[in-house]
PDB file of N, CA and C in Angstrom:
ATOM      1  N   UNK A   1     -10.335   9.721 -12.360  1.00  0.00           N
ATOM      2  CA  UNK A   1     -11.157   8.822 -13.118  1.00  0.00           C
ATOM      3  C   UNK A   1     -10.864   7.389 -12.648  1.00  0.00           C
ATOM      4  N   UNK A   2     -12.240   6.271 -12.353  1.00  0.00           N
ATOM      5  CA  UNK A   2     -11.751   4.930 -11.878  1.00  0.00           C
ATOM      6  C   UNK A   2     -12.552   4.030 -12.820  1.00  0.00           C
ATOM      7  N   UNK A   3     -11.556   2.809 -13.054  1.00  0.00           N
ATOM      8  CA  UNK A   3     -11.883   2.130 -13.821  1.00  0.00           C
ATOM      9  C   UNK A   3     -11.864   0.866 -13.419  1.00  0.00           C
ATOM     10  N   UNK A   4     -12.471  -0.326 -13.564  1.00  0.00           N
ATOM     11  CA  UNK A   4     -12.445  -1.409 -13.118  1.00  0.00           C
ATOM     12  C   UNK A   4     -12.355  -2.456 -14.471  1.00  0.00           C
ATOM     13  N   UNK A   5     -11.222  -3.037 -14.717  1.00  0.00           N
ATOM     14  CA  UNK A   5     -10.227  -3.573 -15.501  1.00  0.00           C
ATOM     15  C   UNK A   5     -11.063  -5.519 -14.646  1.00  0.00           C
ATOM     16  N   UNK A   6     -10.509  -5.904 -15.750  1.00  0.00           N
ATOM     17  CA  UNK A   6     -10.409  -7.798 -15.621  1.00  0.00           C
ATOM     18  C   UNK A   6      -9.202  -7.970 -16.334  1.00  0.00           C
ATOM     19  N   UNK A   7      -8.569  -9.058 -15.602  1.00  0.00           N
ATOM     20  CA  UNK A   7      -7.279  -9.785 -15.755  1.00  0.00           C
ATOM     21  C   UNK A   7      -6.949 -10.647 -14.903  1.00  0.00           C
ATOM     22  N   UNK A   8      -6.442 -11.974 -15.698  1.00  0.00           N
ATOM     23  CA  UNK A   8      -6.408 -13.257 -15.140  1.00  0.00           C
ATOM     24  C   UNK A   8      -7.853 -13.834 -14.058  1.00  0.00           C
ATOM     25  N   UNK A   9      -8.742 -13.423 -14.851  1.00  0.00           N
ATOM     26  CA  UNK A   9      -9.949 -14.069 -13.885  1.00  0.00           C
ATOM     27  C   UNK A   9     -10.780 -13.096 -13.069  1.00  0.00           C
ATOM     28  N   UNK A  10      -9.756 -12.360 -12.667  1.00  0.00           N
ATOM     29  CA  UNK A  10     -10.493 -11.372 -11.224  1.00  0.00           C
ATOM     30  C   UNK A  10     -10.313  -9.673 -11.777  1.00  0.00           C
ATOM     31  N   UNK A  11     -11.581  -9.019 -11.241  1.00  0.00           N
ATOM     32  CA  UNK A  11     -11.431  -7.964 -11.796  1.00  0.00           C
ATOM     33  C   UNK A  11     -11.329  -6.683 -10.671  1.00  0.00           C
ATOM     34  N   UNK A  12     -10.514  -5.744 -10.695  1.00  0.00           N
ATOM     35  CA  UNK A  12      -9.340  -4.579 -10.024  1.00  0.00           C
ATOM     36  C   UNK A  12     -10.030  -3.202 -10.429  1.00  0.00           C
ATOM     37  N   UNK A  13     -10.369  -2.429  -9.094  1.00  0.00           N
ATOM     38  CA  UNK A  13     -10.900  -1.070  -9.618  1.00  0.00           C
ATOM     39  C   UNK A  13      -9.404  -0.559  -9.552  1.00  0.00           C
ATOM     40  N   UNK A  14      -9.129   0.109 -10.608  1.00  0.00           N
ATOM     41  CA  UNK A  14      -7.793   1.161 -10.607  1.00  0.00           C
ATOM     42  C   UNK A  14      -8.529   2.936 -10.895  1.00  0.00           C
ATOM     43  N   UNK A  15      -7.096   3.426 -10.953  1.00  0.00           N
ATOM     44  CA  UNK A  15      -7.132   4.922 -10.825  1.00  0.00           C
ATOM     45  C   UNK A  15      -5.678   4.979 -11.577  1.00  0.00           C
ATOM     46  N   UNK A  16      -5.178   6.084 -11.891  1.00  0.00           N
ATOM     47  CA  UNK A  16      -4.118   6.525 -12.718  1.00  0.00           C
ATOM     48  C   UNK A  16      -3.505   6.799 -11.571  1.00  0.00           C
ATOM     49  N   UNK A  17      -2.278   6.333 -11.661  1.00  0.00           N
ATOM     50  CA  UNK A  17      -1.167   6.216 -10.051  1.00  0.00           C
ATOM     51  C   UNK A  17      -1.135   5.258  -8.884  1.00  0.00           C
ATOM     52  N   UNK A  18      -2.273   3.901  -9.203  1.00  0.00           N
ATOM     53  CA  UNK A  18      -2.362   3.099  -7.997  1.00  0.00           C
ATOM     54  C   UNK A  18      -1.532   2.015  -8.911  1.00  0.00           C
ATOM     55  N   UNK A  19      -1.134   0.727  -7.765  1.00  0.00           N
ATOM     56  CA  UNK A  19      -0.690  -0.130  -8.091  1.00  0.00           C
ATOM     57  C   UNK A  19      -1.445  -1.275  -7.798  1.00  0.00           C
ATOM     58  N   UNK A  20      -1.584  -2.022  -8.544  1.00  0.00           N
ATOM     59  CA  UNK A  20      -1.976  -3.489  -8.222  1.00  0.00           C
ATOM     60  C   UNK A  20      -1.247  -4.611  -8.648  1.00  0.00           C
ATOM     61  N   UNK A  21      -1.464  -5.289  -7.421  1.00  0.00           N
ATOM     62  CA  UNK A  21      -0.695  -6.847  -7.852  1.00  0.00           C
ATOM     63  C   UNK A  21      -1.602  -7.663  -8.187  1.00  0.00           C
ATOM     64  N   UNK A  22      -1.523  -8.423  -9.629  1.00  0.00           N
ATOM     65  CA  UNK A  22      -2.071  -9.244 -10.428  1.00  0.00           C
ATOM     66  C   UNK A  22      -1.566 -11.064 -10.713  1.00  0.00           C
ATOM     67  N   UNK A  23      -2.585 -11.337 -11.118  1.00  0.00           N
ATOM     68  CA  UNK A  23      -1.775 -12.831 -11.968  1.00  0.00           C
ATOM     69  C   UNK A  23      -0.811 -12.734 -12.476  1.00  0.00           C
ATOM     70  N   UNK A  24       0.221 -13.123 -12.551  1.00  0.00           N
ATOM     71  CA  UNK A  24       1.326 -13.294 -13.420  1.00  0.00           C
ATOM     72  C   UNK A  24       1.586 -13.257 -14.647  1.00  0.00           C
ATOM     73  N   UNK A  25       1.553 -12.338 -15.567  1.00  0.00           N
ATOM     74  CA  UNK A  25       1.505 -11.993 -17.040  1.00  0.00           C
ATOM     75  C   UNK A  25       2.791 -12.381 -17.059  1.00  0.00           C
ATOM     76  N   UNK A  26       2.753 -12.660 -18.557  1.00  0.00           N
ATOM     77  CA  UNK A  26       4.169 -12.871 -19.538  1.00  0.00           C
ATOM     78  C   UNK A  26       4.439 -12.057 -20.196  1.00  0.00           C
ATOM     79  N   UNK A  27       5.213 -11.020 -19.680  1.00  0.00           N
ATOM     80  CA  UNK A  27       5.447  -9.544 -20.105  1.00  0.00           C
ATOM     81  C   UNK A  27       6.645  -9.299 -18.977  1.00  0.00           C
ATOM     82  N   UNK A  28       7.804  -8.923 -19.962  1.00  0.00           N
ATOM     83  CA  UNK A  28       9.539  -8.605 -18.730  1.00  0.00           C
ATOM     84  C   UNK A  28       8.699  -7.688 -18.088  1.00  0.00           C
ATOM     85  N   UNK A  29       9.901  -7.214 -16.818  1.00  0.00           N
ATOM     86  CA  UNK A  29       9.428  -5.810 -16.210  1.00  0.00           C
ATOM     87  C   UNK A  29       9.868  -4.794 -17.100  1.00  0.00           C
ATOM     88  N   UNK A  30       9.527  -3.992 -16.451  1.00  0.00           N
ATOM     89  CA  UNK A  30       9.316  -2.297 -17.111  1.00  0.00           C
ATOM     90  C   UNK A  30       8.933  -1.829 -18.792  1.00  0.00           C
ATOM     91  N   UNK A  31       8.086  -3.344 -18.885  1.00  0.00           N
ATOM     92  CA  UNK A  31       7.248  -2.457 -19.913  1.00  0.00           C
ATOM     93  C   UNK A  31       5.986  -2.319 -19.901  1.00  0.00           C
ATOM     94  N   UNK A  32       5.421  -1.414 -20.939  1.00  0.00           N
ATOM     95  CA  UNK A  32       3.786  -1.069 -20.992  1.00  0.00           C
ATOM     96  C   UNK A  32       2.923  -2.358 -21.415  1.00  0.00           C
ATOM     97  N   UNK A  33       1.653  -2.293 -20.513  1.00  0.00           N
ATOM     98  CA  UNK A  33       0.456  -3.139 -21.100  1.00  0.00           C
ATOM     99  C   UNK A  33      -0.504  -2.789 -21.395  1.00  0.00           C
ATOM    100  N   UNK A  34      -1.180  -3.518 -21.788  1.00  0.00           N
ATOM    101  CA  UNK A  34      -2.456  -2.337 -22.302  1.00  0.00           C
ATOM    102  C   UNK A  34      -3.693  -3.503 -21.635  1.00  0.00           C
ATOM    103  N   UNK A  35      -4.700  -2.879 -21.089  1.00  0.00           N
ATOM    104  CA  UNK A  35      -5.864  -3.497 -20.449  1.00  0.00           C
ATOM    105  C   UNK A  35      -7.308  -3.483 -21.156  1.00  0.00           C
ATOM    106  N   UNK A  36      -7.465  -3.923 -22.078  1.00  0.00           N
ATOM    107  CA  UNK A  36      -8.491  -3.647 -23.203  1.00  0.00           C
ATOM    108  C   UNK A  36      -9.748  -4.211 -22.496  1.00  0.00           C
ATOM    109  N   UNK A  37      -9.993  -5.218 -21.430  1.00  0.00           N
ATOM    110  CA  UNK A  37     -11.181  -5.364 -20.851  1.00  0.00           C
ATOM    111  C   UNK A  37     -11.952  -4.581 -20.063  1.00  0.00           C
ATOM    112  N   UNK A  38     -12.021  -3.525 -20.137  1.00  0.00           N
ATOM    113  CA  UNK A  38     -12.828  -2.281 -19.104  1.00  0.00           C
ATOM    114  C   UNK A  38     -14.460  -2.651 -19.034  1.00  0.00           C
ATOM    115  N   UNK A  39     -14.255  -2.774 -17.448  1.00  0.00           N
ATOM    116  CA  UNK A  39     -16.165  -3.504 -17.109  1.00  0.00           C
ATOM    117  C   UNK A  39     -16.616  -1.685 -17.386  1.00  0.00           C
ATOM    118  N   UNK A  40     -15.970  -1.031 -16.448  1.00  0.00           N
ATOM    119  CA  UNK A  40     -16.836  -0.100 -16.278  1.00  0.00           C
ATOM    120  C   UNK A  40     -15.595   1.386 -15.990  1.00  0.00           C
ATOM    121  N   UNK A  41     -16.293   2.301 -16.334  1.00  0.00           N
ATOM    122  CA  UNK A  41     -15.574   3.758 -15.827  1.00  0.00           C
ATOM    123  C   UNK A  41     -16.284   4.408 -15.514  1.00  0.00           C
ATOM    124  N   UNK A  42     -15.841   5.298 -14.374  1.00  0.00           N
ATOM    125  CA  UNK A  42     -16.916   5.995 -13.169  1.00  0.00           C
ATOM    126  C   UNK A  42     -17.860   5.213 -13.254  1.00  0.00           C
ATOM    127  N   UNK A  43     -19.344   6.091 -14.145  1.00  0.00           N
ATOM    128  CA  UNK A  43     -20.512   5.551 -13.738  1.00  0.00           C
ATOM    129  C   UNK A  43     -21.174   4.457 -15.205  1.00  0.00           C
ATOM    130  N   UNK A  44     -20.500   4.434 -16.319  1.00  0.00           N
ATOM    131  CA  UNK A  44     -20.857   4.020 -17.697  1.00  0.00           C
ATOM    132  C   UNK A  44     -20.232   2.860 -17.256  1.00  0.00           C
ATOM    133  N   UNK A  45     -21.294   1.714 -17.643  1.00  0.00           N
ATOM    134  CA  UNK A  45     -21.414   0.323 -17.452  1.00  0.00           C
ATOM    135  C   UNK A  45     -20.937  -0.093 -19.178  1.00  0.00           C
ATOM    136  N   UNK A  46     -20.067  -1.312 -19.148  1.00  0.00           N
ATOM    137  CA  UNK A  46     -20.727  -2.180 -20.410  1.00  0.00           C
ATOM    138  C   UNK A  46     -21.004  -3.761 -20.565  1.00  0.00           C
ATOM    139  N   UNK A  47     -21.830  -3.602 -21.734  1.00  0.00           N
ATOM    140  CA  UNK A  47     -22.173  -4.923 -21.455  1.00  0.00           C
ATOM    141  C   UNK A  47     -21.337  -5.680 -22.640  1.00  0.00           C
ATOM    142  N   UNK A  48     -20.763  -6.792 -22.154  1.00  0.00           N
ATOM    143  CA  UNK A  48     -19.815  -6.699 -21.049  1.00  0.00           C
ATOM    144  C   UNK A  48     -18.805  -5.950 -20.625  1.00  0.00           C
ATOM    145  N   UNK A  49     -18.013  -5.359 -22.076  1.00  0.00           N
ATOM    146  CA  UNK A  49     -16.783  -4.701 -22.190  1.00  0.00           C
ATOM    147  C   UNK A  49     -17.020  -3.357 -22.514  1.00  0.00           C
ATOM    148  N   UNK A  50     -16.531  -2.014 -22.011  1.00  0.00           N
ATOM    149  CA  UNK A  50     -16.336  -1.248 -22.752  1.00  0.00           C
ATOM    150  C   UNK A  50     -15.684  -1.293 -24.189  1.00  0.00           C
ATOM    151  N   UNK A  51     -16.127  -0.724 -25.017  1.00  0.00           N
ATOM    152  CA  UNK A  51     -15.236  -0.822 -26.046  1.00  0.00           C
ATOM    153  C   UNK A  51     -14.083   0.672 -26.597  1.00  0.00           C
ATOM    154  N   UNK A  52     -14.324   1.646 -26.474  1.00  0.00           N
ATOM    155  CA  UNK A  52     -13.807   2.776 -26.534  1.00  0.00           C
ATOM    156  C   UNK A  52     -12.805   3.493 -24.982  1.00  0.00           C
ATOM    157  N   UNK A  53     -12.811   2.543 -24.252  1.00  0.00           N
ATOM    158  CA  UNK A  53     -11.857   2.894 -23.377  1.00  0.00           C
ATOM    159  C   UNK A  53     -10.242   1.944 -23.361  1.00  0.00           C
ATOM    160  N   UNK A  54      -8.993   2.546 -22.836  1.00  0.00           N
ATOM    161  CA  UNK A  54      -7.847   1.545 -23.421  1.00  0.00           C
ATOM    162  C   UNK A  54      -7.293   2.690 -21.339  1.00  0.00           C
ATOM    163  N   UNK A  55      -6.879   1.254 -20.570  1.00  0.00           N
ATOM    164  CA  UNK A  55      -5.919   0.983 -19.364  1.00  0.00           C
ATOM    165  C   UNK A  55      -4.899   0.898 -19.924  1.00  0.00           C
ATOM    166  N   UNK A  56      -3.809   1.792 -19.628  1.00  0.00           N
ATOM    167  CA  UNK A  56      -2.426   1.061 -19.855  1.00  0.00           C
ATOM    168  C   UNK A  56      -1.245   1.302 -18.590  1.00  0.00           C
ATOM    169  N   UNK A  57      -0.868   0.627 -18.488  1.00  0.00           N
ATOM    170  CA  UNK A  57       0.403   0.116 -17.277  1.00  0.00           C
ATOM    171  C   UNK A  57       1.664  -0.083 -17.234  1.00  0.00           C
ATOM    172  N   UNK A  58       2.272   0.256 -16.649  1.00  0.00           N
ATOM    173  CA  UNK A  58       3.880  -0.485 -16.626  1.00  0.00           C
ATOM    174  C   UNK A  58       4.154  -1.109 -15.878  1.00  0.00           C
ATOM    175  N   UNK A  59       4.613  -2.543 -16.017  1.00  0.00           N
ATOM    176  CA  UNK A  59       4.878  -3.436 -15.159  1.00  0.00           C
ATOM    177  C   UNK A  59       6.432  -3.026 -14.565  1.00  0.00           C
ATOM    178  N   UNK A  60       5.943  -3.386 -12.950  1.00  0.00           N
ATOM    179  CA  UNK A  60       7.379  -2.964 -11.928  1.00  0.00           C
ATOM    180  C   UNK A  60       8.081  -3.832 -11.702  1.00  0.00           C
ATOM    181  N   UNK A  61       7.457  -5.354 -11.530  1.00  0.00           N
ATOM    182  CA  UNK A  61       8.428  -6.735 -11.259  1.00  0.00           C
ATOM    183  C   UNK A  61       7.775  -7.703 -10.897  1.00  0.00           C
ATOM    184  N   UNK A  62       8.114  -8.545 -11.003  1.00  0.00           N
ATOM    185  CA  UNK A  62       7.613 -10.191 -10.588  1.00  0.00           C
ATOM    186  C   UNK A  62       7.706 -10.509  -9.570  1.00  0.00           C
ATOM    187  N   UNK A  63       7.253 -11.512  -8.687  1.00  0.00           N
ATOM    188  CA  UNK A  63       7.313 -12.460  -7.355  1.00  0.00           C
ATOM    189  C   UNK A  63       6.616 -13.127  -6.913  1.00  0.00           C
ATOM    190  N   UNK A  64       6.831 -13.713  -5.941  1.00  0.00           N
ATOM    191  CA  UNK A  64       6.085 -15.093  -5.513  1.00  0.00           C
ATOM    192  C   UNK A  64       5.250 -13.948  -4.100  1.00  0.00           C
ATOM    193  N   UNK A  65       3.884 -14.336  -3.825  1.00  0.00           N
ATOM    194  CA  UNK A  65       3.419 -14.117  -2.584  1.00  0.00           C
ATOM    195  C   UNK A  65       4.239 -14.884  -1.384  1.00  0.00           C
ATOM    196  N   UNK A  66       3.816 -14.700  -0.243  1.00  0.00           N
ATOM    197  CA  UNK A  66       4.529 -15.315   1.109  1.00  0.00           C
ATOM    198  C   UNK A  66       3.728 -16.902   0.986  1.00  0.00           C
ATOM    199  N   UNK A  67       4.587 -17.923   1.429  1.00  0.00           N
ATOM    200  CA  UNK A  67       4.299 -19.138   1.584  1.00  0.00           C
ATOM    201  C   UNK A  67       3.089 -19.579   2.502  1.00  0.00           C
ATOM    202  N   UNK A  68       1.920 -20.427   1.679  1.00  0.00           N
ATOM    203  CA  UNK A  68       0.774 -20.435   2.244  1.00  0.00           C
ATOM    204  C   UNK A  68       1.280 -22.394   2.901  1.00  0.00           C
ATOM    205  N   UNK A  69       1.039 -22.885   4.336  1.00  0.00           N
ATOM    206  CA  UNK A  69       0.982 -23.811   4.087  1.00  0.00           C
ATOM    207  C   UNK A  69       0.034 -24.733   4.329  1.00  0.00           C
ATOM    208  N   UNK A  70      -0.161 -25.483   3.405  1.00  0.00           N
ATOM    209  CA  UNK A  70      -1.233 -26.875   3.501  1.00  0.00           C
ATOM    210  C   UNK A  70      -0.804 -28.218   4.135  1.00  0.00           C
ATOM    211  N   UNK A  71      -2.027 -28.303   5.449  1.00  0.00           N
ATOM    212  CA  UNK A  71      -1.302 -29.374   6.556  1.00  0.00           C
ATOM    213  C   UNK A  71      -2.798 -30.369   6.452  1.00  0.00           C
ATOM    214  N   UNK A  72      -2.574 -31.589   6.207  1.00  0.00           N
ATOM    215  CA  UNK A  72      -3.391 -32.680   5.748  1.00  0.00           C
ATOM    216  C   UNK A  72      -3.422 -33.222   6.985  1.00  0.00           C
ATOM    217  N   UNK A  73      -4.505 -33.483   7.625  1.00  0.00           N
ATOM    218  CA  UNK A  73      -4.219 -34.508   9.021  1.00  0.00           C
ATOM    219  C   UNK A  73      -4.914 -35.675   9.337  1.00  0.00           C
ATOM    220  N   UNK A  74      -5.321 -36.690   9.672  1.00  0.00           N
ATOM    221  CA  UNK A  74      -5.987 -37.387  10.279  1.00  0.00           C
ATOM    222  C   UNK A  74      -5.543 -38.441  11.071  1.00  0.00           C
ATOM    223  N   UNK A  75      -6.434 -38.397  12.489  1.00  0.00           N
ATOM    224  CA  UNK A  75      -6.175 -38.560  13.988  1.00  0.00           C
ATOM    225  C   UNK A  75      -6.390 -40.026  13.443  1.00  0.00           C
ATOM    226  N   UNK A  76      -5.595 -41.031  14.657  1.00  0.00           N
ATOM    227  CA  UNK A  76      -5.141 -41.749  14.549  1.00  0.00           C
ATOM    228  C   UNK A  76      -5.231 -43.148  13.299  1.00  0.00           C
ATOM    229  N   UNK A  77      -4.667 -42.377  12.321  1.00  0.00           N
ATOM    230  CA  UNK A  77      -4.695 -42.990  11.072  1.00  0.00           C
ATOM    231  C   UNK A  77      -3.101 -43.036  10.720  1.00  0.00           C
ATOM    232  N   UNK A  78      -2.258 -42.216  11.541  1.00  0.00           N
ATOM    233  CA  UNK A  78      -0.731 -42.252  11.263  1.00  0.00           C
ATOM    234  C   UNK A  78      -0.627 -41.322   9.516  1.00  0.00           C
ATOM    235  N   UNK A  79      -1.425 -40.461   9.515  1.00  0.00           N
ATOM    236  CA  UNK A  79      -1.493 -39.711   8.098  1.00  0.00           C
ATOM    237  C   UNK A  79      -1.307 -38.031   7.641  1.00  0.00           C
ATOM    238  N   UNK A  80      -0.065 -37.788   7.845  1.00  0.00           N
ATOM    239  CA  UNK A  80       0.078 -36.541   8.209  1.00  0.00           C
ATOM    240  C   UNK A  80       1.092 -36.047   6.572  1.00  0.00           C
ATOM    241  N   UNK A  81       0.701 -34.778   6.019  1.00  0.00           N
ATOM    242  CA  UNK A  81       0.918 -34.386   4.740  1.00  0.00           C
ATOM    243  C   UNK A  81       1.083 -33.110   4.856  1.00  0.00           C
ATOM    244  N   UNK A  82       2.709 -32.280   4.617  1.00  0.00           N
ATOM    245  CA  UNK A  82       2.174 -30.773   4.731  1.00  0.00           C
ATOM    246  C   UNK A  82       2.963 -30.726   3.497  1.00  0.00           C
ATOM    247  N   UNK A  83       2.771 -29.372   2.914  1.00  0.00           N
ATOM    248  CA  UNK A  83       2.645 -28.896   1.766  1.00  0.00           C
ATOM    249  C   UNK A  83       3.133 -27.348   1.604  1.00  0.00           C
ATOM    250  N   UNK A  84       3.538 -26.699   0.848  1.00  0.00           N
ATOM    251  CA  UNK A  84       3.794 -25.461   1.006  1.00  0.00           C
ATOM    252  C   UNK A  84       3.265 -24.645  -0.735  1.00  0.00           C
ATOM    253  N   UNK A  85       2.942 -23.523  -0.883  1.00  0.00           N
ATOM    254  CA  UNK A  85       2.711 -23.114  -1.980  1.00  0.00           C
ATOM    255  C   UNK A  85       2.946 -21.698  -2.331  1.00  0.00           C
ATOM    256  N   UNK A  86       3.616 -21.175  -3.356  1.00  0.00           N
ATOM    257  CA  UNK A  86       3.623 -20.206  -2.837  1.00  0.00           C
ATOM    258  C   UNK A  86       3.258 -19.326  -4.762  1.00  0.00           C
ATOM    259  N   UNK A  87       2.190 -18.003  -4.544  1.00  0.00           N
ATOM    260  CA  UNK A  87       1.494 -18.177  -5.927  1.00  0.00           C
ATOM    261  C   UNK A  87       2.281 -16.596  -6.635  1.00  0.00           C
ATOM    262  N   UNK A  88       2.601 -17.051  -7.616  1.00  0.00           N
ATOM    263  CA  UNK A  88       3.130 -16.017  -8.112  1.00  0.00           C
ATOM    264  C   UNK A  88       2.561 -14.655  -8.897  1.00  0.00           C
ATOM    265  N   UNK A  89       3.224 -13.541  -8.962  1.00  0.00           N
ATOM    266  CA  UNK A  89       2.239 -12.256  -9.156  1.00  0.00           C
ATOM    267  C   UNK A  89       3.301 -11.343  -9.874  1.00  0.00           C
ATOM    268  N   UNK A  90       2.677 -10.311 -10.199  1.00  0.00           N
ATOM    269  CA  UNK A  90       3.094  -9.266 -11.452  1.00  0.00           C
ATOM    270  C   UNK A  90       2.724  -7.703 -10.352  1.00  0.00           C
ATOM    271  N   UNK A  91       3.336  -7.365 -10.489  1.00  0.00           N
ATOM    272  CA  UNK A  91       3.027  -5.590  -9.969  1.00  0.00           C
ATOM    273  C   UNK A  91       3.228  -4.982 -10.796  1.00  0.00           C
ATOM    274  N   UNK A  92       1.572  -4.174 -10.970  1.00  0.00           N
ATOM    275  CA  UNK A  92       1.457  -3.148 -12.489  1.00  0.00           C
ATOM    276  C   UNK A  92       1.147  -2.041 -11.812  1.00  0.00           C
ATOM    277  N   UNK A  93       1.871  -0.434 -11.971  1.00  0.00           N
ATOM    278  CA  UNK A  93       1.652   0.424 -12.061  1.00  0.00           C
ATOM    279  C   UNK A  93       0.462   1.355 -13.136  1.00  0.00           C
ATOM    280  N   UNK A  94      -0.441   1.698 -12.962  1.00  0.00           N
ATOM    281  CA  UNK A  94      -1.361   2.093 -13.884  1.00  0.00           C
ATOM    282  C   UNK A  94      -1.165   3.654 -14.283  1.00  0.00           C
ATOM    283  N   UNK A  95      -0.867   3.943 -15.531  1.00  0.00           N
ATOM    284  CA  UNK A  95      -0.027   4.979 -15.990  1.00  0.00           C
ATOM    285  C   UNK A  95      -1.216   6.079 -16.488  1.00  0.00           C
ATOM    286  N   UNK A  96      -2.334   5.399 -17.278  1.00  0.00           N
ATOM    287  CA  UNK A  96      -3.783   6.503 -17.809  1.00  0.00           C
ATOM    288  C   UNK A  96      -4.333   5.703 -18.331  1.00  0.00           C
ATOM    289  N   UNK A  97      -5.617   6.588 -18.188  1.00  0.00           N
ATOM    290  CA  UNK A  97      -6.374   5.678 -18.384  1.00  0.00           C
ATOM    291  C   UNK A  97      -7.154   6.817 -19.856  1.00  0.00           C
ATOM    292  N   UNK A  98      -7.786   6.204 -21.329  1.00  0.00           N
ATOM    293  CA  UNK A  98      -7.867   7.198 -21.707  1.00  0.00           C
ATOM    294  C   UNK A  98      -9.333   6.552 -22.250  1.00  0.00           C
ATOM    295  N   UNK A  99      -9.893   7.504 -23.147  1.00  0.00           N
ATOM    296  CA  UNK A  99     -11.339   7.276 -23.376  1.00  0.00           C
ATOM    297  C   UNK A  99     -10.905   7.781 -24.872  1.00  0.00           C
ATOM    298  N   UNK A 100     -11.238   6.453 -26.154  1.00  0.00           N
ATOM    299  CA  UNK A 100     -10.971   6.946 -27.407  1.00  0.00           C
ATOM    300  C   UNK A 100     -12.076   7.741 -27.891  1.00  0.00           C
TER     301      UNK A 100
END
């Protein structure tokens, strides 16, 4: 069964056993979440939200992605700016998905 979940902005087709790395929730590791925004499962659309379906997850751990860097330049202006960023993320294991 696949479900396509929203969180933090952007929305993730899952399956029961995949992992995705997400926005950074405020939730320790290794506990359950629950994903109450369901766009859609298999083929049943809602508008907007399902309401009778419930995602739930266990979060595996926190971290930063790899360092993106931002290099500012302009030729002979003597104006040079670099920058580094690096965006942080949540890895959720998706445990079932159930249909109330």
């Amino acid at each position: 069964m696949k479900a396509v979940i929203e969180t933090g902005g952007k929305q993730y087709i899952v399956e029961e056993g995949s992992e995705i790395f997400v926005e950074k929730l405020d939730v320790e590791a290794s506990k359950k979440i629950k994903f109450d925004k369901v766009l859609m499962l298999d083929d049943k659309v809602g508008t907007p939200y399902l309401t009778n379906v419930e995602v739930t997850g266990e979060i595996v751990k926190h971290g930063k992605q790899k360092k993106v860097v931002i290099f500012k330049y302009t030729q002979k202006k003597k104006y040079r700016k670099k920058q580094g960023h690096r965006q942080p993320y949540t890895k959720v294991v998706i445990k079932s998905i159930k249909v109330k």
